[in-house]
Protein backbone atom coordinates (compact mmCIF):
# COMPACT_ATOMS: atom_id res chain seq x y z
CA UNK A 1 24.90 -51.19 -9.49
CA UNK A 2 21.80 -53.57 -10.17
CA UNK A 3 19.44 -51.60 -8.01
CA UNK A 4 20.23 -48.79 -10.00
CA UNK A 5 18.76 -50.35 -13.03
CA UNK A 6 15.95 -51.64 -11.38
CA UNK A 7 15.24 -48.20 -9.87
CA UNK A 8 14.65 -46.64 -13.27
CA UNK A 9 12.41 -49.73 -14.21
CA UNK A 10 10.85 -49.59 -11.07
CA UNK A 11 9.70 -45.83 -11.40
CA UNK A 12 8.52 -45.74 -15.09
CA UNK A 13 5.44 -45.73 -13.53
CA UNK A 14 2.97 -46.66 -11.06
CA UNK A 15 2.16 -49.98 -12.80
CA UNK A 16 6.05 -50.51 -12.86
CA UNK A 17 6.85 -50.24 -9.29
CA UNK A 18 3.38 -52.38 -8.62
CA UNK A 19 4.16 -55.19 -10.83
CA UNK A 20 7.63 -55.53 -9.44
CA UNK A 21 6.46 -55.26 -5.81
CA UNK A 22 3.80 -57.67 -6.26
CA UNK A 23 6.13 -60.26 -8.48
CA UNK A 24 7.95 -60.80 -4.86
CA UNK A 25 4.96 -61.28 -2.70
CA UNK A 26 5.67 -57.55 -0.76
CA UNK A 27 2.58 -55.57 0.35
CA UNK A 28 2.88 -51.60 0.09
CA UNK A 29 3.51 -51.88 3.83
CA UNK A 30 6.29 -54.14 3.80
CA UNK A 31 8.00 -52.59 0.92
CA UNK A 32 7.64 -48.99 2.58
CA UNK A 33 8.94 -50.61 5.99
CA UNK A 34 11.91 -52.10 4.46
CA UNK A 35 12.63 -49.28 2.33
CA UNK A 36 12.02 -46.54 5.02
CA UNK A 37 9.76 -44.88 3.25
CA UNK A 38 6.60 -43.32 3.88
CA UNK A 39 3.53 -46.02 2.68
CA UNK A 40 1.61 -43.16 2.06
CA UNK A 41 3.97 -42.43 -1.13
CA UNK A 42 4.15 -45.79 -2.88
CA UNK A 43 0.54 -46.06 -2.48
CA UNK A 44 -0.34 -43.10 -4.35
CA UNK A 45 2.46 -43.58 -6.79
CA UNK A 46 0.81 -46.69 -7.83
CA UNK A 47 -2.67 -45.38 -7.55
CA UNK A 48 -1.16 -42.64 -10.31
CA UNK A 49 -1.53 -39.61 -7.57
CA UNK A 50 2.07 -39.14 -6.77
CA UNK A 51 4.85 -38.49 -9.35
CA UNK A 52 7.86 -40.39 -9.21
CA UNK A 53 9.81 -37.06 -8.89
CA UNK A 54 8.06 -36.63 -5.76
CA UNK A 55 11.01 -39.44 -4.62
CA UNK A 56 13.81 -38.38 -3.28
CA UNK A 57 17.12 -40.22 -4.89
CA UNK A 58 18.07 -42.22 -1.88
CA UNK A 59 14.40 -42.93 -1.56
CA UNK A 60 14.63 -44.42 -5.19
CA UNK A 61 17.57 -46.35 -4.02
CA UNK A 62 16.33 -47.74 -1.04
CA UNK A 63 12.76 -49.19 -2.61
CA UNK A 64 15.05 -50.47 -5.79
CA UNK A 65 17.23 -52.03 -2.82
CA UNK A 66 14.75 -53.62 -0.89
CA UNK A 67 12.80 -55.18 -4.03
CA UNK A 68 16.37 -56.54 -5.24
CA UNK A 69 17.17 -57.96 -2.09
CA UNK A 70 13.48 -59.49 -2.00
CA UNK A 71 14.64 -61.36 -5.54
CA UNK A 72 17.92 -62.34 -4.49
CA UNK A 73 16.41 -63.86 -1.20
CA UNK A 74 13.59 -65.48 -3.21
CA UNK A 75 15.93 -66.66 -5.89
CA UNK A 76 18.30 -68.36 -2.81
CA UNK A 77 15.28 -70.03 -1.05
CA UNK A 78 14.43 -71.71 -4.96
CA UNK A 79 17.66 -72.59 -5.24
CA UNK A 80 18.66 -74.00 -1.86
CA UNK A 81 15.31 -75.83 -1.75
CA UNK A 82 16.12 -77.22 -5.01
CA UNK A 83 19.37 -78.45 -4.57
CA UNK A 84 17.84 -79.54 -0.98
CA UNK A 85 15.66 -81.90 -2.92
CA UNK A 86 18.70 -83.24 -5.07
CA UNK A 87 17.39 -81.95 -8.54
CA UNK A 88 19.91 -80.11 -10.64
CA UNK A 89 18.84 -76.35 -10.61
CA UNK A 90 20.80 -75.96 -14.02
């Protein structure tokens, strides 16, 4: 699965799962919310207080899940808006 990938990217480090959440515009909040996870956790996993093995696996999943499906949305709205505005997205 792609999340799967993403998950062990994701939790390399704090840094990691920081850089990805922030590359989609999510706050800790919103990525917690989505991901049904405790804030409290990704904030001190990127603050370097919290190791990653501290996740469970389907916590790992669901964060990896909900920054994917953050990408694909954000990749659809380019692309729609692009082809809305008659360039060619190619």
């Amino acid at each position: 699965m792609e999340h799967e990938t993403l998950s062990a990217k994701v939790f390399d480090s704090g840094e990691a799962l920081r850089a990805h959440r922030q590359q989609v515009h999510l706050s800790q909040m919103k990525l917690a919310k989505r991901a049904n996870v405790q804030a409290w956790k990704i904030i001190r996993f990127e603050l370097g207080e919290l190791d990653a093995d501290r996740f469970t696996d389907p916590e790992r999943e669901r964060i990896a899940a909900a920054l994917q499906a953050e990408v694909n949305r954000l990749r659809n709205f380019t692309f729609g808006e692009t082809v809305a505005a008659g360039v060619d997205a190619a």
